[in-house]
PDB file of N, CA and C in Angstrom:
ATOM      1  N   UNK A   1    -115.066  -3.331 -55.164  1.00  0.00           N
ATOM      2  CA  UNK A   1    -116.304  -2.929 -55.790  1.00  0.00           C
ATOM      3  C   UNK A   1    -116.406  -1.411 -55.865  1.00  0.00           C
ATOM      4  N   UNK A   2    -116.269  -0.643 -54.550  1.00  0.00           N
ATOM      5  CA  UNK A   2    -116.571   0.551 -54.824  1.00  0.00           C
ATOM      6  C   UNK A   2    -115.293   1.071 -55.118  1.00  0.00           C
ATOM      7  N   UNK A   3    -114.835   0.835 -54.575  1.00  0.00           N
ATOM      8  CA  UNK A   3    -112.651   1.142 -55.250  1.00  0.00           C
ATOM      9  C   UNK A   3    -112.618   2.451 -54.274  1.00  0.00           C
ATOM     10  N   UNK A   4    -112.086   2.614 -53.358  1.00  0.00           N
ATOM     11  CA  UNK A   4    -111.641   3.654 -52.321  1.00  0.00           C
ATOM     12  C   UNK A   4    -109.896   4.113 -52.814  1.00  0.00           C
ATOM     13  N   UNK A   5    -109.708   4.122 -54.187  1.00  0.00           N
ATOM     14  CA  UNK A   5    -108.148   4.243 -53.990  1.00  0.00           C
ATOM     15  C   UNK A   5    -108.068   5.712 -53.770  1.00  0.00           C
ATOM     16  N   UNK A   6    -108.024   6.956 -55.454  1.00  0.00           N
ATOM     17  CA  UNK A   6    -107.770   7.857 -55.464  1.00  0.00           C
ATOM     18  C   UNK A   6    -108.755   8.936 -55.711  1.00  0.00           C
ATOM     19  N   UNK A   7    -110.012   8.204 -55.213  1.00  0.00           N
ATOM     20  CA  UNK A   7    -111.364   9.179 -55.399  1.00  0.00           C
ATOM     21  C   UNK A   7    -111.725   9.846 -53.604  1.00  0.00           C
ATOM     22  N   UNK A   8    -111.432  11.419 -54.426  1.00  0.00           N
ATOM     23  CA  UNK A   8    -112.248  11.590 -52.989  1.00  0.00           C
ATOM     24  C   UNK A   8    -113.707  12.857 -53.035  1.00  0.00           C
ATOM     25  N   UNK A   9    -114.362  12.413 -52.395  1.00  0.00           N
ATOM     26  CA  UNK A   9    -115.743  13.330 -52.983  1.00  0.00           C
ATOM     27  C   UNK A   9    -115.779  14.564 -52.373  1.00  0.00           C
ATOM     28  N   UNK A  10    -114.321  15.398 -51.616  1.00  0.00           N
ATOM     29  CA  UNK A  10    -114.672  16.706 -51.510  1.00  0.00           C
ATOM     30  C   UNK A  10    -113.131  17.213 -51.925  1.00  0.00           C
ATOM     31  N   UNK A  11    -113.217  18.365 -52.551  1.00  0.00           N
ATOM     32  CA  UNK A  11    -111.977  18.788 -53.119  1.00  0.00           C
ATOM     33  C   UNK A  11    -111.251  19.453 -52.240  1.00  0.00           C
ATOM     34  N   UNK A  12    -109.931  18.671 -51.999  1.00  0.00           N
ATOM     35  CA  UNK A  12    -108.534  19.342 -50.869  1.00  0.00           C
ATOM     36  C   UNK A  12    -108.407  20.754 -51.047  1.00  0.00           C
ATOM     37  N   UNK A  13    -108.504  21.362 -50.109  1.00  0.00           N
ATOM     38  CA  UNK A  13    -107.618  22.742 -50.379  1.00  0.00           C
ATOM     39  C   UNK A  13    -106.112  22.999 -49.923  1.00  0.00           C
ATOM     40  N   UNK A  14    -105.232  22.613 -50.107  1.00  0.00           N
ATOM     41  CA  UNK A  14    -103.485  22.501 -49.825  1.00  0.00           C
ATOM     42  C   UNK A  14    -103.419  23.452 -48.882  1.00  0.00           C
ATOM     43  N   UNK A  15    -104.115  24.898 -48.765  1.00  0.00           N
ATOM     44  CA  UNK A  15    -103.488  25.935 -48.021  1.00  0.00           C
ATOM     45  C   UNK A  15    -104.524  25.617 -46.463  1.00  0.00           C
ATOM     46  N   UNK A  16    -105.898  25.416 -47.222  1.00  0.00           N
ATOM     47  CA  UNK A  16    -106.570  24.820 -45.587  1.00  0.00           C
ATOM     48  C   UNK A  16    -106.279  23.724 -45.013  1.00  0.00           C
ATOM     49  N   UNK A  17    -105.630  22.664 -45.361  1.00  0.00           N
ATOM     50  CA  UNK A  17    -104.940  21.554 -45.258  1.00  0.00           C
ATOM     51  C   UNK A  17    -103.736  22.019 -44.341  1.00  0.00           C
ATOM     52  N   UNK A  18    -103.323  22.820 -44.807  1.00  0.00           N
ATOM     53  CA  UNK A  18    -101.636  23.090 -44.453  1.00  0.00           C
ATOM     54  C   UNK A  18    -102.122  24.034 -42.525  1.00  0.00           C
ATOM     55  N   UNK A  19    -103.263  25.269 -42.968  1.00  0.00           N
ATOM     56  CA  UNK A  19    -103.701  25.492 -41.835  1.00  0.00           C
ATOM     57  C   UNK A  19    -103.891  24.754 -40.637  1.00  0.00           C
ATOM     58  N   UNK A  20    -104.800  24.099 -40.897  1.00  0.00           N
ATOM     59  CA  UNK A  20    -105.521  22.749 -39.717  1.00  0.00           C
ATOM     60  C   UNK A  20    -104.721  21.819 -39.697  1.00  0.00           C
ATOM     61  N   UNK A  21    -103.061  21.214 -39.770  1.00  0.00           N
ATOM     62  CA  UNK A  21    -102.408  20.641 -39.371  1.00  0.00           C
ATOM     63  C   UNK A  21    -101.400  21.681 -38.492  1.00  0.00           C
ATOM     64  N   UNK A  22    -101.210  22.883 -38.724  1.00  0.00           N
ATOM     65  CA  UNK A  22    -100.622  23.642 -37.974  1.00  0.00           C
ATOM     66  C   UNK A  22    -101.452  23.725 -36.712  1.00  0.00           C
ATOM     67  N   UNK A  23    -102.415  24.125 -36.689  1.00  0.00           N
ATOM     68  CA  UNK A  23    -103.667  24.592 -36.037  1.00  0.00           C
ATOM     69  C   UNK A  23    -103.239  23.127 -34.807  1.00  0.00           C
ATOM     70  N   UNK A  24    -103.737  21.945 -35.388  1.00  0.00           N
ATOM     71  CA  UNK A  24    -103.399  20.612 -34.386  1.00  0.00           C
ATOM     72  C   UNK A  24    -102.748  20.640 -33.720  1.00  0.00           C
ATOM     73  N   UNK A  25    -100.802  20.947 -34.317  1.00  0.00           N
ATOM     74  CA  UNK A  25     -99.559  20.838 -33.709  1.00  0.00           C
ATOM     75  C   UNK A  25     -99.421  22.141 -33.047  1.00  0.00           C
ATOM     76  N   UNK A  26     -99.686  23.073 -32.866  1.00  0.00           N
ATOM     77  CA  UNK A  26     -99.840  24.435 -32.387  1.00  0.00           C
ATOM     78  C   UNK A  26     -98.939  24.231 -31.089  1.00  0.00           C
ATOM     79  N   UNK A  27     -98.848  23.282 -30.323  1.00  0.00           N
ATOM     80  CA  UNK A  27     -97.957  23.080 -29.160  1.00  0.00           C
ATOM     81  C   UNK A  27     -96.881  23.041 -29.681  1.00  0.00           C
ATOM     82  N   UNK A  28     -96.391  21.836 -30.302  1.00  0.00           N
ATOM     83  CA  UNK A  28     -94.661  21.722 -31.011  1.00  0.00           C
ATOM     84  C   UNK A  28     -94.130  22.862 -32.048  1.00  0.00           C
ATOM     85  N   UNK A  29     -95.103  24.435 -32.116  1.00  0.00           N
ATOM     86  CA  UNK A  29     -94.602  25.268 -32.596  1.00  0.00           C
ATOM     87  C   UNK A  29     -94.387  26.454 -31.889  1.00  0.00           C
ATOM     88  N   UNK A  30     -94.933  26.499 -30.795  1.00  0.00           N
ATOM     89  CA  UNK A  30     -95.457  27.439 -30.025  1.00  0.00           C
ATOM     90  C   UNK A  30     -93.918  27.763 -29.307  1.00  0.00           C
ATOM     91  N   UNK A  31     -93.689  29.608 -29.393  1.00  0.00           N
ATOM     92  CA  UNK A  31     -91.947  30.014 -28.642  1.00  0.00           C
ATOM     93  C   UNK A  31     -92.868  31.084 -27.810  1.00  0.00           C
ATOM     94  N   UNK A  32     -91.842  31.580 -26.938  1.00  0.00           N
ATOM     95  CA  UNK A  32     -92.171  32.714 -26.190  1.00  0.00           C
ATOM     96  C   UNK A  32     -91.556  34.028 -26.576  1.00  0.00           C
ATOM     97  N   UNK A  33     -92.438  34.446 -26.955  1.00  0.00           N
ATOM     98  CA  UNK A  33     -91.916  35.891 -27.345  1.00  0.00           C
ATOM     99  C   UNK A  33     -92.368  37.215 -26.755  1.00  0.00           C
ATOM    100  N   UNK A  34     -91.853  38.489 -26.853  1.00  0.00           N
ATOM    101  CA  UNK A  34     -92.125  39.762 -25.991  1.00  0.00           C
ATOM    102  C   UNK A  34     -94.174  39.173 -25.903  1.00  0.00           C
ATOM    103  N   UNK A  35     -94.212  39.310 -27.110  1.00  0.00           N
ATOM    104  CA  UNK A  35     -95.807  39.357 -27.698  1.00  0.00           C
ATOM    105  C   UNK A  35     -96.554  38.410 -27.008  1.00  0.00           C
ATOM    106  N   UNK A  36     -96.539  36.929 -26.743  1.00  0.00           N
ATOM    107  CA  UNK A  36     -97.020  36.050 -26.190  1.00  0.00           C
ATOM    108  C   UNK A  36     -96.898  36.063 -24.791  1.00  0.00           C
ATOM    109  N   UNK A  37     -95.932  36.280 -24.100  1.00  0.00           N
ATOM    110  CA  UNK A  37     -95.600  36.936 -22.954  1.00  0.00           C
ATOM    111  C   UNK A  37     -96.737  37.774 -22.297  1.00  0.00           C
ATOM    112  N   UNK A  38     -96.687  38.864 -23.273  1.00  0.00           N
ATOM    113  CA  UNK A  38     -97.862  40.032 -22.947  1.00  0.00           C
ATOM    114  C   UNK A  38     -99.028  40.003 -22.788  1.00  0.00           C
ATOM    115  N   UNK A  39     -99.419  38.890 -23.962  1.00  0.00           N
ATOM    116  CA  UNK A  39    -100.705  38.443 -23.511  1.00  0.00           C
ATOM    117  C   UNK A  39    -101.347  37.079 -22.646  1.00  0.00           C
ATOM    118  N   UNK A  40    -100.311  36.354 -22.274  1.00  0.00           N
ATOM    119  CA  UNK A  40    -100.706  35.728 -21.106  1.00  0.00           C
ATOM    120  C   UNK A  40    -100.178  36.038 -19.993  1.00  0.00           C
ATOM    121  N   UNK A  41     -99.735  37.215 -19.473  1.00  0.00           N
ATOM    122  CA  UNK A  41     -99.516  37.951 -18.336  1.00  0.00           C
ATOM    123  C   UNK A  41    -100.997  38.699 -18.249  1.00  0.00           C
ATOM    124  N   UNK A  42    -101.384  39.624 -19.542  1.00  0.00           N
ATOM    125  CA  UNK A  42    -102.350  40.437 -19.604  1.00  0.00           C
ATOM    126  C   UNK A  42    -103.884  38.930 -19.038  1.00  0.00           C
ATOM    127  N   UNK A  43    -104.187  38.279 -20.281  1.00  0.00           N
ATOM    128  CA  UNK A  43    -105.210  37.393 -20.118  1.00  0.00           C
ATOM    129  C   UNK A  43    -105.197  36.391 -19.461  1.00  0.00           C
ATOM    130  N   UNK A  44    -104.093  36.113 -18.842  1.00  0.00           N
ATOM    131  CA  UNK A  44    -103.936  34.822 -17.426  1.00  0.00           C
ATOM    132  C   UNK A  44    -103.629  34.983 -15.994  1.00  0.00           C
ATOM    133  N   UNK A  45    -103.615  36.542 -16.145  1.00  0.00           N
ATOM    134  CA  UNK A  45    -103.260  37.113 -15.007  1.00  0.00           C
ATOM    135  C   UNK A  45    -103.793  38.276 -14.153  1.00  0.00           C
ATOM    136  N   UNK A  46    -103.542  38.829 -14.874  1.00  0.00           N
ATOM    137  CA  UNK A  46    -104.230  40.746 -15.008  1.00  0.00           C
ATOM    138  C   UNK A  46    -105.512  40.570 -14.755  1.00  0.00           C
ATOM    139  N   UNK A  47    -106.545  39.854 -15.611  1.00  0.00           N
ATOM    140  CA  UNK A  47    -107.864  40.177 -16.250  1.00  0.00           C
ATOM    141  C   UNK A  47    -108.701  39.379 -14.790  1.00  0.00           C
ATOM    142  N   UNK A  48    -108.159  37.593 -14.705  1.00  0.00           N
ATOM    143  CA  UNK A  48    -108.452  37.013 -13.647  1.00  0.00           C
ATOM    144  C   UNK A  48    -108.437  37.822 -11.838  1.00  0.00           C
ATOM    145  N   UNK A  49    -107.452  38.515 -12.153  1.00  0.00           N
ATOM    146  CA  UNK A  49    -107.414  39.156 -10.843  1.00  0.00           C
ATOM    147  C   UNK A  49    -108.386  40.788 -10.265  1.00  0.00           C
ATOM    148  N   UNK A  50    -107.649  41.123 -11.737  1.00  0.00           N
ATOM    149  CA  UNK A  50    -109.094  42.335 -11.521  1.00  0.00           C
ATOM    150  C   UNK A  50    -110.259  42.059 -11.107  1.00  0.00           C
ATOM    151  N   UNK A  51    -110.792  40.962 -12.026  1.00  0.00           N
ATOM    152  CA  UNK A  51    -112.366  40.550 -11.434  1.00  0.00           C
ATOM    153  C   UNK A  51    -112.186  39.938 -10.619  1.00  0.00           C
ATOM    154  N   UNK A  52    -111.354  39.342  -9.870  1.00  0.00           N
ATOM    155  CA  UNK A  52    -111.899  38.848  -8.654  1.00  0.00           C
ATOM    156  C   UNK A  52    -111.686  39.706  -7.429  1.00  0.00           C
ATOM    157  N   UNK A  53    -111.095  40.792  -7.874  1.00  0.00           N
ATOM    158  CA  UNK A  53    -110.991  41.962  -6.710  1.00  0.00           C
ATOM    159  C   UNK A  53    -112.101  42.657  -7.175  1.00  0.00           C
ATOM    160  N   UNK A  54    -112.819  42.840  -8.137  1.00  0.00           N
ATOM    161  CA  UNK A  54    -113.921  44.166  -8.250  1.00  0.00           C
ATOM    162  C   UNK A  54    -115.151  42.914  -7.846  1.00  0.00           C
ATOM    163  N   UNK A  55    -115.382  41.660  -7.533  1.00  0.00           N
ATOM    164  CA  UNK A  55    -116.218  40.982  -7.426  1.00  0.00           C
ATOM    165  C   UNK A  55    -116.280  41.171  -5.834  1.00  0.00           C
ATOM    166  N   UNK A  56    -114.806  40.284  -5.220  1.00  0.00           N
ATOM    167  CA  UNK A  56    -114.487  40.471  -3.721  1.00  0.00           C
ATOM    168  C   UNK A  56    -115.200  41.466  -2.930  1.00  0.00           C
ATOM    169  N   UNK A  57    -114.950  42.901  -3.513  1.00  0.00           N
ATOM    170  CA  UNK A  57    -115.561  44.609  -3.118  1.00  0.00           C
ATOM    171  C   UNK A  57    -116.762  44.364  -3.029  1.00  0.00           C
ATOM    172  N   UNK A  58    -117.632  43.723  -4.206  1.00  0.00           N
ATOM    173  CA  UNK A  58    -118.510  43.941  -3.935  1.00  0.00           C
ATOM    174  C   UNK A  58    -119.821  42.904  -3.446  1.00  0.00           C
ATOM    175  N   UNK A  59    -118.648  41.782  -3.026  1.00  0.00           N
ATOM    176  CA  UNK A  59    -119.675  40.749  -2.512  1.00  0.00           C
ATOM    177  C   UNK A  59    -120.116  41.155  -1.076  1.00  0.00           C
ATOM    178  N   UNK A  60    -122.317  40.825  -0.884  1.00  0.00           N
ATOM    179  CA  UNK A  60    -122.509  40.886  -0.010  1.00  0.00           C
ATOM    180  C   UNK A  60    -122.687  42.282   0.633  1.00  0.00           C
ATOM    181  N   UNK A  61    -122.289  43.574  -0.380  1.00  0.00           N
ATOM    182  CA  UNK A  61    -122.163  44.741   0.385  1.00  0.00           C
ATOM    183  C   UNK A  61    -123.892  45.025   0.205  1.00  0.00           C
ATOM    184  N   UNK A  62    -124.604  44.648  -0.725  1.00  0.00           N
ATOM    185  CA  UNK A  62    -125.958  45.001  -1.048  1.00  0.00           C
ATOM    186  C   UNK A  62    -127.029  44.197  -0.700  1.00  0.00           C
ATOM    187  N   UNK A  63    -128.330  44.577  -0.482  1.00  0.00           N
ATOM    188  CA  UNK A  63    -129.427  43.759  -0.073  1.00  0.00           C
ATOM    189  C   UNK A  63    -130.263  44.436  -0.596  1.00  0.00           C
ATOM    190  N   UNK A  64    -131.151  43.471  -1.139  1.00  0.00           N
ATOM    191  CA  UNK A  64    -132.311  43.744  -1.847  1.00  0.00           C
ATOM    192  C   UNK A  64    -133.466  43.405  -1.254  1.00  0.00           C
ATOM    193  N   UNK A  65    -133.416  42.603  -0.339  1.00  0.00           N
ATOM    194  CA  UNK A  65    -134.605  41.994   0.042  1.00  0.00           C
ATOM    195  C   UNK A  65    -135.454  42.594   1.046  1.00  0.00           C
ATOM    196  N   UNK A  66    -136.649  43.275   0.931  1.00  0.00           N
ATOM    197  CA  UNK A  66    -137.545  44.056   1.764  1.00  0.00           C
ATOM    198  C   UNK A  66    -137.415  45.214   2.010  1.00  0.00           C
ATOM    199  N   UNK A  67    -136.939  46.019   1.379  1.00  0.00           N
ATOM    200  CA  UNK A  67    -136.382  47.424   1.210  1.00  0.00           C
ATOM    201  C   UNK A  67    -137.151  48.055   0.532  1.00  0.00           C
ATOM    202  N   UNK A  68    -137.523  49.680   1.530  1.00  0.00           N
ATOM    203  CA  UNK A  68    -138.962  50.582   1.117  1.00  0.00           C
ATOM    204  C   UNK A  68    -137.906  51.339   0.020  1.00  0.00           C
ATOM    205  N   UNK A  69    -138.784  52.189  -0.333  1.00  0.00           N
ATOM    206  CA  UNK A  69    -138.409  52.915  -1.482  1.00  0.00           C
ATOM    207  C   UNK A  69    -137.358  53.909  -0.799  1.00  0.00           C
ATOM    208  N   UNK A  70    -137.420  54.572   0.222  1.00  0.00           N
ATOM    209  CA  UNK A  70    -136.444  55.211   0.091  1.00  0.00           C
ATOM    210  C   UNK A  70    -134.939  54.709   1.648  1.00  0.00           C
ATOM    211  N   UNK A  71    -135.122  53.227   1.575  1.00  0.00           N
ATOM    212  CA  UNK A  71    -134.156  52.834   2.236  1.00  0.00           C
ATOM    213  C   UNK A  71    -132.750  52.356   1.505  1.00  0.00           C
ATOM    214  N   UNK A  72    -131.905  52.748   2.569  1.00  0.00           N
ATOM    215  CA  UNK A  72    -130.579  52.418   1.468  1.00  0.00           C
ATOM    216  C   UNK A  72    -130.358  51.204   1.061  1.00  0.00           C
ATOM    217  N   UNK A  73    -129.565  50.554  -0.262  1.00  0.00           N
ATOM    218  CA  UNK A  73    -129.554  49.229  -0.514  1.00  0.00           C
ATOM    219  C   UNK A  73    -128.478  48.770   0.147  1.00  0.00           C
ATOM    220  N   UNK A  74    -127.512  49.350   0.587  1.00  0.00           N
ATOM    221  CA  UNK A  74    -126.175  48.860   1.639  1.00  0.00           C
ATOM    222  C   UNK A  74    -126.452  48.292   2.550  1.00  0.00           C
ATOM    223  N   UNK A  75    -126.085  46.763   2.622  1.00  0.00           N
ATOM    224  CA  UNK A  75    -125.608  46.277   4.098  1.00  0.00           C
ATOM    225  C   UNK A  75    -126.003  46.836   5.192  1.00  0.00           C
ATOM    226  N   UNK A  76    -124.814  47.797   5.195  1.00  0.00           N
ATOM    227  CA  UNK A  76    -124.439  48.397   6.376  1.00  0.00           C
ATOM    228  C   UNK A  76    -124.239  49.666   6.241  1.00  0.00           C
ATOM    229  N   UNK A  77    -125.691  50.353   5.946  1.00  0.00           N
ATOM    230  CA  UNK A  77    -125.505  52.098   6.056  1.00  0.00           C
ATOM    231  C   UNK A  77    -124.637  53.184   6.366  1.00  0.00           C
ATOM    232  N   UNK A  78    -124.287  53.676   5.952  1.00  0.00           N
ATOM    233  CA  UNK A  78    -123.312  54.686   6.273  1.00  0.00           C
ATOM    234  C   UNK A  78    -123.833  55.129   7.477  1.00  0.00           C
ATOM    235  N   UNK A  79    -123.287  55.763   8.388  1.00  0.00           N
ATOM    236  CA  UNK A  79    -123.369  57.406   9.961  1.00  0.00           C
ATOM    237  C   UNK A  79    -124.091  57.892   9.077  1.00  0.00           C
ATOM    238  N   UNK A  80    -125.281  58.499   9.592  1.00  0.00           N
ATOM    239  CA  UNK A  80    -125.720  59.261   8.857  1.00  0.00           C
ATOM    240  C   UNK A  80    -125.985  60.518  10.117  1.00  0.00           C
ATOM    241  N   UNK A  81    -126.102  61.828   9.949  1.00  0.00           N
ATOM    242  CA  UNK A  81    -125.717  62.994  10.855  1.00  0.00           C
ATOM    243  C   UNK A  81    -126.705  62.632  11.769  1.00  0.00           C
ATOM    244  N   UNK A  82    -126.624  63.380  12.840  1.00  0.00           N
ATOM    245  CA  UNK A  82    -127.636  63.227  13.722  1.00  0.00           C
ATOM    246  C   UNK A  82    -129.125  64.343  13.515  1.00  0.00           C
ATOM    247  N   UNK A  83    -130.285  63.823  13.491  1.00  0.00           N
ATOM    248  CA  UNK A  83    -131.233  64.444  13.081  1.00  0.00           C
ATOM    249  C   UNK A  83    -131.673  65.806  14.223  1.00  0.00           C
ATOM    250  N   UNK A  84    -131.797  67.092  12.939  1.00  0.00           N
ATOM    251  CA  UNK A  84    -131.760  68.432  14.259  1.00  0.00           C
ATOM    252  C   UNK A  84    -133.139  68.236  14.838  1.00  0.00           C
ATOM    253  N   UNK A  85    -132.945  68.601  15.885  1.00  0.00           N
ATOM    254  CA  UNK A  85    -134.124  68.899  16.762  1.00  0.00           C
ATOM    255  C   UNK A  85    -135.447  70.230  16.304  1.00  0.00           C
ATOM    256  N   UNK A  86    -136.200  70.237  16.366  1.00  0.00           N
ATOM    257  CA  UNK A  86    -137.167  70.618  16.157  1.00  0.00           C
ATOM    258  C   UNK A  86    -137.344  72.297  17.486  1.00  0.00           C
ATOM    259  N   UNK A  87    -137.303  71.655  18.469  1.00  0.00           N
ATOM    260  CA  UNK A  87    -137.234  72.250  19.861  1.00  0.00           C
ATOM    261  C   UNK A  87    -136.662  73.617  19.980  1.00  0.00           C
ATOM    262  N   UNK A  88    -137.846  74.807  20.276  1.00  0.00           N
ATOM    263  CA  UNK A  88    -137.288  76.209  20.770  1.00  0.00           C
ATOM    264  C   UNK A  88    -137.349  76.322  21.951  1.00  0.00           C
TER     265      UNK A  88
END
């Protein structure tokens, strides 16, 4: 009745066609080269580790909670000199 043979109601594009089957198989094409190399050393490696060392540093070193205006936000305050005496 409705005949499904050679009608189709959106027009193929051969080259986006040809894209998005590459795009799918992207594994069974995929080589290692200088270039690919570089960037999953750089973005699977490098990037993961940086932040978790600039995170590491700074976990826990700060406190926010109940702190006057001019108290330090550190943990654990630096030595701070010993205050001069007043006394002649």
């Amino acid at each position: 009745m409705g005949g499904h043979g050679d009608f189709h109601p959106v027009k193929l594009d051969p080259s986006l066609e040809r894209w998005a089957l590459m795009r799918e198989n992207v594994y069974q094409h995929f080589k290692w080269t200088p270039r690919t190399t570089r960037h999953v050393m750089i973005w699977g490696v490098i990037i993961p580790f940086a932040t978790y060392f600039t995170l590491s540093h700074f976990d826990r070193r700060y406190d926010y909670a109940g702190k006057f205006k001019n108290q330090s936000l550190l943990r654990i305050p630096p030595k701070s000199a010993a205050p001069e005496s007043d006394e002649q």
